[in-house]
Protein backbone atom coordinates (compact mmCIF):
# COMPACT_ATOMS: atom_id res chain seq x y z
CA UNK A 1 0.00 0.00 0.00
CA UNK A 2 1.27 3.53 -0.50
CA UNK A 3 2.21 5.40 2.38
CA UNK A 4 0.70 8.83 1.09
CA UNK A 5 -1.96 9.88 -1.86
CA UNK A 6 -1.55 10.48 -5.48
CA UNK A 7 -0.89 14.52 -5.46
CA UNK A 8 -2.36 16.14 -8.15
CA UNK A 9 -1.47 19.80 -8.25
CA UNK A 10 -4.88 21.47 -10.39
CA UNK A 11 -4.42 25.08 -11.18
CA UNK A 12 -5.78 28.06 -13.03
CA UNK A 13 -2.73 29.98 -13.82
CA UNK A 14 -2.69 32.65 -16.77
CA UNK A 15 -0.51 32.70 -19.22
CA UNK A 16 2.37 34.22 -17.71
CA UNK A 17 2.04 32.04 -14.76
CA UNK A 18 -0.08 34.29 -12.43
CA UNK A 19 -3.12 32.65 -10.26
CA UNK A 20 -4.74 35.55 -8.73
CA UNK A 21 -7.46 35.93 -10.92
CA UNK A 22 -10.23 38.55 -9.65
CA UNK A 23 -9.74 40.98 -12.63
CA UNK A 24 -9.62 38.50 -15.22
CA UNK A 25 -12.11 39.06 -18.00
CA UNK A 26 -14.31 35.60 -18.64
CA UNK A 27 -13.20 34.66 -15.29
CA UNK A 28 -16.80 32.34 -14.89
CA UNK A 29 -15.83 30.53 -18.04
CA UNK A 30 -12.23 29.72 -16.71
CA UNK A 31 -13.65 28.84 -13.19
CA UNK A 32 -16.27 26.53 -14.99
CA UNK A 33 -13.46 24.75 -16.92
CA UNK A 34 -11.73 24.45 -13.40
CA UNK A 35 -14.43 22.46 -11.46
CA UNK A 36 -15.11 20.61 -14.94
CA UNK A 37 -11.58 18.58 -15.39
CA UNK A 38 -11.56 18.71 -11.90
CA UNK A 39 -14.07 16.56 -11.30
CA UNK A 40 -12.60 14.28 -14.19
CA UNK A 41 -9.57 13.46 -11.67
CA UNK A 42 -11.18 11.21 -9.42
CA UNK A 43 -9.79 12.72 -6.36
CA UNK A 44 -10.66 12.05 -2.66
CA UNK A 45 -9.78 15.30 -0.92
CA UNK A 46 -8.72 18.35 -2.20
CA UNK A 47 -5.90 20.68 0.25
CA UNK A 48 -5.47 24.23 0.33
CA UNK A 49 -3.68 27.22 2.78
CA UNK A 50 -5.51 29.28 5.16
CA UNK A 51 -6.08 32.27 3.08
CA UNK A 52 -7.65 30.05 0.06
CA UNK A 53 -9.57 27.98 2.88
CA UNK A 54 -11.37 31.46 5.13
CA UNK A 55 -13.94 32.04 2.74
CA UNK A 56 -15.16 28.53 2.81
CA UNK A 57 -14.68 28.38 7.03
CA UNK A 58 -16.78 31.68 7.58
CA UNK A 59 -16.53 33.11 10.89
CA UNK A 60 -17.47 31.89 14.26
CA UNK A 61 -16.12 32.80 17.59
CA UNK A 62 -13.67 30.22 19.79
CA UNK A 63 -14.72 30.31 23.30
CA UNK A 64 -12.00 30.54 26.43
CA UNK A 65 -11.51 27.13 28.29
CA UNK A 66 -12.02 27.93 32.19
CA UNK A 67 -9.43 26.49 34.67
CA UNK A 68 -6.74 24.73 33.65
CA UNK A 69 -7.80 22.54 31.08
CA UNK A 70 -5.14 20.92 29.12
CA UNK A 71 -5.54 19.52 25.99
CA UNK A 72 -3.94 16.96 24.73
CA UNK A 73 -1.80 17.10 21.30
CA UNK A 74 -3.09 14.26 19.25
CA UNK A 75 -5.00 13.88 16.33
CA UNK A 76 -8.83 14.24 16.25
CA UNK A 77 -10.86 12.45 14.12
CA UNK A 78 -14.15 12.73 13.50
CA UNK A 79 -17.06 10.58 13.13
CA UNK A 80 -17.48 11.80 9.74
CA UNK A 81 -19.90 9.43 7.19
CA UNK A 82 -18.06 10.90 4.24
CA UNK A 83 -16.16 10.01 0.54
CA UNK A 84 -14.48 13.41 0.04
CA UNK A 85 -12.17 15.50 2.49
CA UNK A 86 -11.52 19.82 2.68
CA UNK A 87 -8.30 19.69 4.18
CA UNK A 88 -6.77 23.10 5.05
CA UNK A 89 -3.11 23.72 6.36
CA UNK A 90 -3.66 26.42 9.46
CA UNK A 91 -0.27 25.88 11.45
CA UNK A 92 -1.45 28.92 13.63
CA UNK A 93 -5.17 27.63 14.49
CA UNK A 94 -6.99 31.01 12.59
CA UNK A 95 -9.76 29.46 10.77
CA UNK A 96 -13.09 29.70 12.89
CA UNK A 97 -15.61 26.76 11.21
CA UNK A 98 -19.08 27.44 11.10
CA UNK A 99 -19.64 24.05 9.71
CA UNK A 100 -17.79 20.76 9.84
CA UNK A 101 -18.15 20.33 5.87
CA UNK A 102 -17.99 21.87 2.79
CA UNK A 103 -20.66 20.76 0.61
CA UNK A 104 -20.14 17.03 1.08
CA UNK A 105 -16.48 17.41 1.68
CA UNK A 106 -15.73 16.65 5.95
CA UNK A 107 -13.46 19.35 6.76
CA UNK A 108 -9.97 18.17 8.01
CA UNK A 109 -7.43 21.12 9.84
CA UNK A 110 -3.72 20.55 9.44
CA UNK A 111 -2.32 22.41 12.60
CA UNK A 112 0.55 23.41 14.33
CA UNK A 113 1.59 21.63 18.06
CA UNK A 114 1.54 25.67 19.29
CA UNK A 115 -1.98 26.16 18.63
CA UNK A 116 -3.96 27.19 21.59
CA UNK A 117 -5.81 24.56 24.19
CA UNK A 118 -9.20 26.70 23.40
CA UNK A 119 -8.70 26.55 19.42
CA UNK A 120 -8.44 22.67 19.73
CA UNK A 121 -11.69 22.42 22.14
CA UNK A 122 -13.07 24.39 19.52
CA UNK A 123 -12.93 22.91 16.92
CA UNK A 124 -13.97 19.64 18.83
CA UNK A 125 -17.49 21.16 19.34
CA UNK A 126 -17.41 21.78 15.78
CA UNK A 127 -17.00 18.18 14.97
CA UNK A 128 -14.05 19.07 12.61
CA UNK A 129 -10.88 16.73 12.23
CA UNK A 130 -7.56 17.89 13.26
CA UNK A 131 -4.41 16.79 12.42
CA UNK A 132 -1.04 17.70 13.66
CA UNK A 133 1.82 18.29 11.29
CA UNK A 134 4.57 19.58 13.29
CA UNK A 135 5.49 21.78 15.64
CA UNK A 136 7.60 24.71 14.39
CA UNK A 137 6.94 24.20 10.66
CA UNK A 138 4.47 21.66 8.71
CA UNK A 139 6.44 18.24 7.73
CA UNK A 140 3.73 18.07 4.85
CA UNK A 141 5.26 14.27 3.87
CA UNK A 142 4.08 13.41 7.47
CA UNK A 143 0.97 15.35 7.32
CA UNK A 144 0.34 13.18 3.17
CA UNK A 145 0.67 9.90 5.67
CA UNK A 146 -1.55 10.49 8.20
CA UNK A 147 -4.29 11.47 5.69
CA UNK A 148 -3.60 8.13 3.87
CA UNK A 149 -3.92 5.91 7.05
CA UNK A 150 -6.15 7.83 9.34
CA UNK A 151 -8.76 8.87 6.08
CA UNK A 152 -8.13 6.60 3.74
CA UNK A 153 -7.16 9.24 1.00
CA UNK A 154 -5.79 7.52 -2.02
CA UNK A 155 -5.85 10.75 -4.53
CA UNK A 156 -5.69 14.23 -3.51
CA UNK A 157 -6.21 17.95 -5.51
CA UNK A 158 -3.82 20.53 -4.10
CA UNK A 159 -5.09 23.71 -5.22
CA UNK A 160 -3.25 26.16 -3.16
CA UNK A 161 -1.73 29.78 -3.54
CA UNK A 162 1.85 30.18 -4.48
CA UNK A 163 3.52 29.27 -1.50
CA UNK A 164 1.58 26.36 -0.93
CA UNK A 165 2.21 25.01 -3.98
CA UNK A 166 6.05 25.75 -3.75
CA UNK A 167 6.37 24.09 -0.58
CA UNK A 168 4.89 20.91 -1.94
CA UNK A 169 7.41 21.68 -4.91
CA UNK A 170 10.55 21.49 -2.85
CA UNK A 171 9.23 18.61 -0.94
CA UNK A 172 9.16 16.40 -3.59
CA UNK A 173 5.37 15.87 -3.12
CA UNK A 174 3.76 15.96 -6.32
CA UNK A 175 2.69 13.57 -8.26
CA UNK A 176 1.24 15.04 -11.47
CA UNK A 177 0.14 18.56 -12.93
CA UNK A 178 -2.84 19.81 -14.20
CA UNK A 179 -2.50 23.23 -15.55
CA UNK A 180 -5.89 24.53 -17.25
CA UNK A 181 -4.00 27.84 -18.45
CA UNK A 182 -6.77 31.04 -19.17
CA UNK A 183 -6.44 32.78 -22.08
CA UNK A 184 -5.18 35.73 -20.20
CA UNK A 185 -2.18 38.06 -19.75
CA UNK A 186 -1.70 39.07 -16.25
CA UNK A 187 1.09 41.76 -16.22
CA UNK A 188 0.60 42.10 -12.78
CA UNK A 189 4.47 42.65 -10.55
CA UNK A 190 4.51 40.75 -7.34
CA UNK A 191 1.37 38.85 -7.65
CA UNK A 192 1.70 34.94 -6.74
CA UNK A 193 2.44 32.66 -9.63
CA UNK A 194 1.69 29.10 -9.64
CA UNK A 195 4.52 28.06 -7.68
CA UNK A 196 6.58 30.36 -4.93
CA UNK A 197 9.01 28.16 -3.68
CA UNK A 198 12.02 30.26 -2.99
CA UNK A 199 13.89 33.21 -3.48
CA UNK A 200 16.44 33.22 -6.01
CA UNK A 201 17.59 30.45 -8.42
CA UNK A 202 14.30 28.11 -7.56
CA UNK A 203 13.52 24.71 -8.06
CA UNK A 204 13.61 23.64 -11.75
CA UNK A 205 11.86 20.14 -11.95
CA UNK A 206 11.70 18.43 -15.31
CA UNK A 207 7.86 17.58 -16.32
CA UNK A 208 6.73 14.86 -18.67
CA UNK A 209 3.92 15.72 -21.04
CA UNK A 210 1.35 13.31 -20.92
CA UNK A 211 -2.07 15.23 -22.62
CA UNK A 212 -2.69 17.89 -23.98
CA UNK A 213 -6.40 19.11 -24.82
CA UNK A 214 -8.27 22.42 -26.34
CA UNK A 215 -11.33 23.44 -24.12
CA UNK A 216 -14.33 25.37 -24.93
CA UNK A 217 -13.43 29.17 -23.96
CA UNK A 218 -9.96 29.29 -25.57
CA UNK A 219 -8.29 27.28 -22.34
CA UNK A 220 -5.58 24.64 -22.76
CA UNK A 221 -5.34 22.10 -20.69
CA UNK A 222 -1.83 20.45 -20.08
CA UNK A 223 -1.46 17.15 -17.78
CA UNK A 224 2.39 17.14 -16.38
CA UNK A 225 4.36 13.85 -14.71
CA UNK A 226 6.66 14.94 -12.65
């Protein structure tokens, strides 16, 4: 059995790379495209940051703990009657869940060992999953096992923002790309591109091409081995 899931990293980018797309014009067709071939991938879970992930979590407010309560740091699962999994990567414990799920996606937080004893209790009364995947910075190969043996996650979407993406990047943690590039020139200076992984010289990984397709809208959509 493998000891983590199939990454898929599925992305909107423009083409010169950019992925913040609020501005773009025929951004609904592009976003359409998106959730089309997405849904063609046969993933399991799909794992963003905290920035992508607080529009989905809404806001909700994390109650104090009186006395002394301790909790303790181990992973929290769920009873969760579910097929599909909204995993976000909040090291600091900042997301405040109004619901346990997204649509019919159980929500799963990937969290720091410094997050606070009321955040945890929190999120217990919201009945959402926590994982721990370090505790001063995210060992995301650890964090890829534990969602293959505790969830059962054989195939997984990462659609994060740059520095999401980059981190899985250097780690070695991708499997495959899916690049549905918009027919759209950015221009924009300083905006995130697809993948921020460092400063500097980067991380140049060679891809193998292994489709290529033309999709209604004037998108192309390129499938990458890594």
């Amino acid at each position: 059995m493998k000891k983590r899931p199939y990454v898929i990293c599925h992305m909107t980018p423009s083409i010169d790379g950019k992925i913040v797309s609020k501005k773009w014009p025929a951004l609904q067709i592009a976003s359409a495209a998106y959730e089309r071939t997405a849904t063609t991938l046969a993933a399991d879970a799909w794992i963003v940051g905290r920035v992508s992930m607080a529009p989905y979590a809404g806001k909700s407010r994390v109650r104090r703990l009186t006395g002394k309560q301790r909790m303790p740091r181990r992973d929290f699962i769920a009873e969760a009657k579910t097929r599909s999994y909204a995993i976000a990567i909040d090291p600091s414990g900042k997301l405040t869940w109004r619901s346990n799920a997204i649509d019919d996606a159980h929500v799963i937080a990937v969290l720091g060992e410094r997050v606070s004893d009321d955040y945890l209790a929190f999120l217990e009364s919201r009945g959402v999953s926590y994982i721990f995947g370090g505790r001063a910075s995210i060992d995301l190969r650890r964090v890829l096992a534990k969602l293959r043996t505790a969830f059962g996650i054989r195939r997984l979407l990462l659609e994060g923002g740059g520095k999401i993406n980059g981190s899985f990047l250097a780690a070695g943690l991708i499997d495959e790309l899916s690049i549905l590039i918009a027919p759209v020139a950015d221009g924009s200076i300083g905006t995130p591109t697809l993948f921020d992984a460092m400063v500097g010289k980067g991380l140049a990984r060679k891809l193998r091409l292994i489709s290529i397709s033309r999709i209604k809208g004037d998108l192309v959509w390129l499938r990458y081995k890594m």
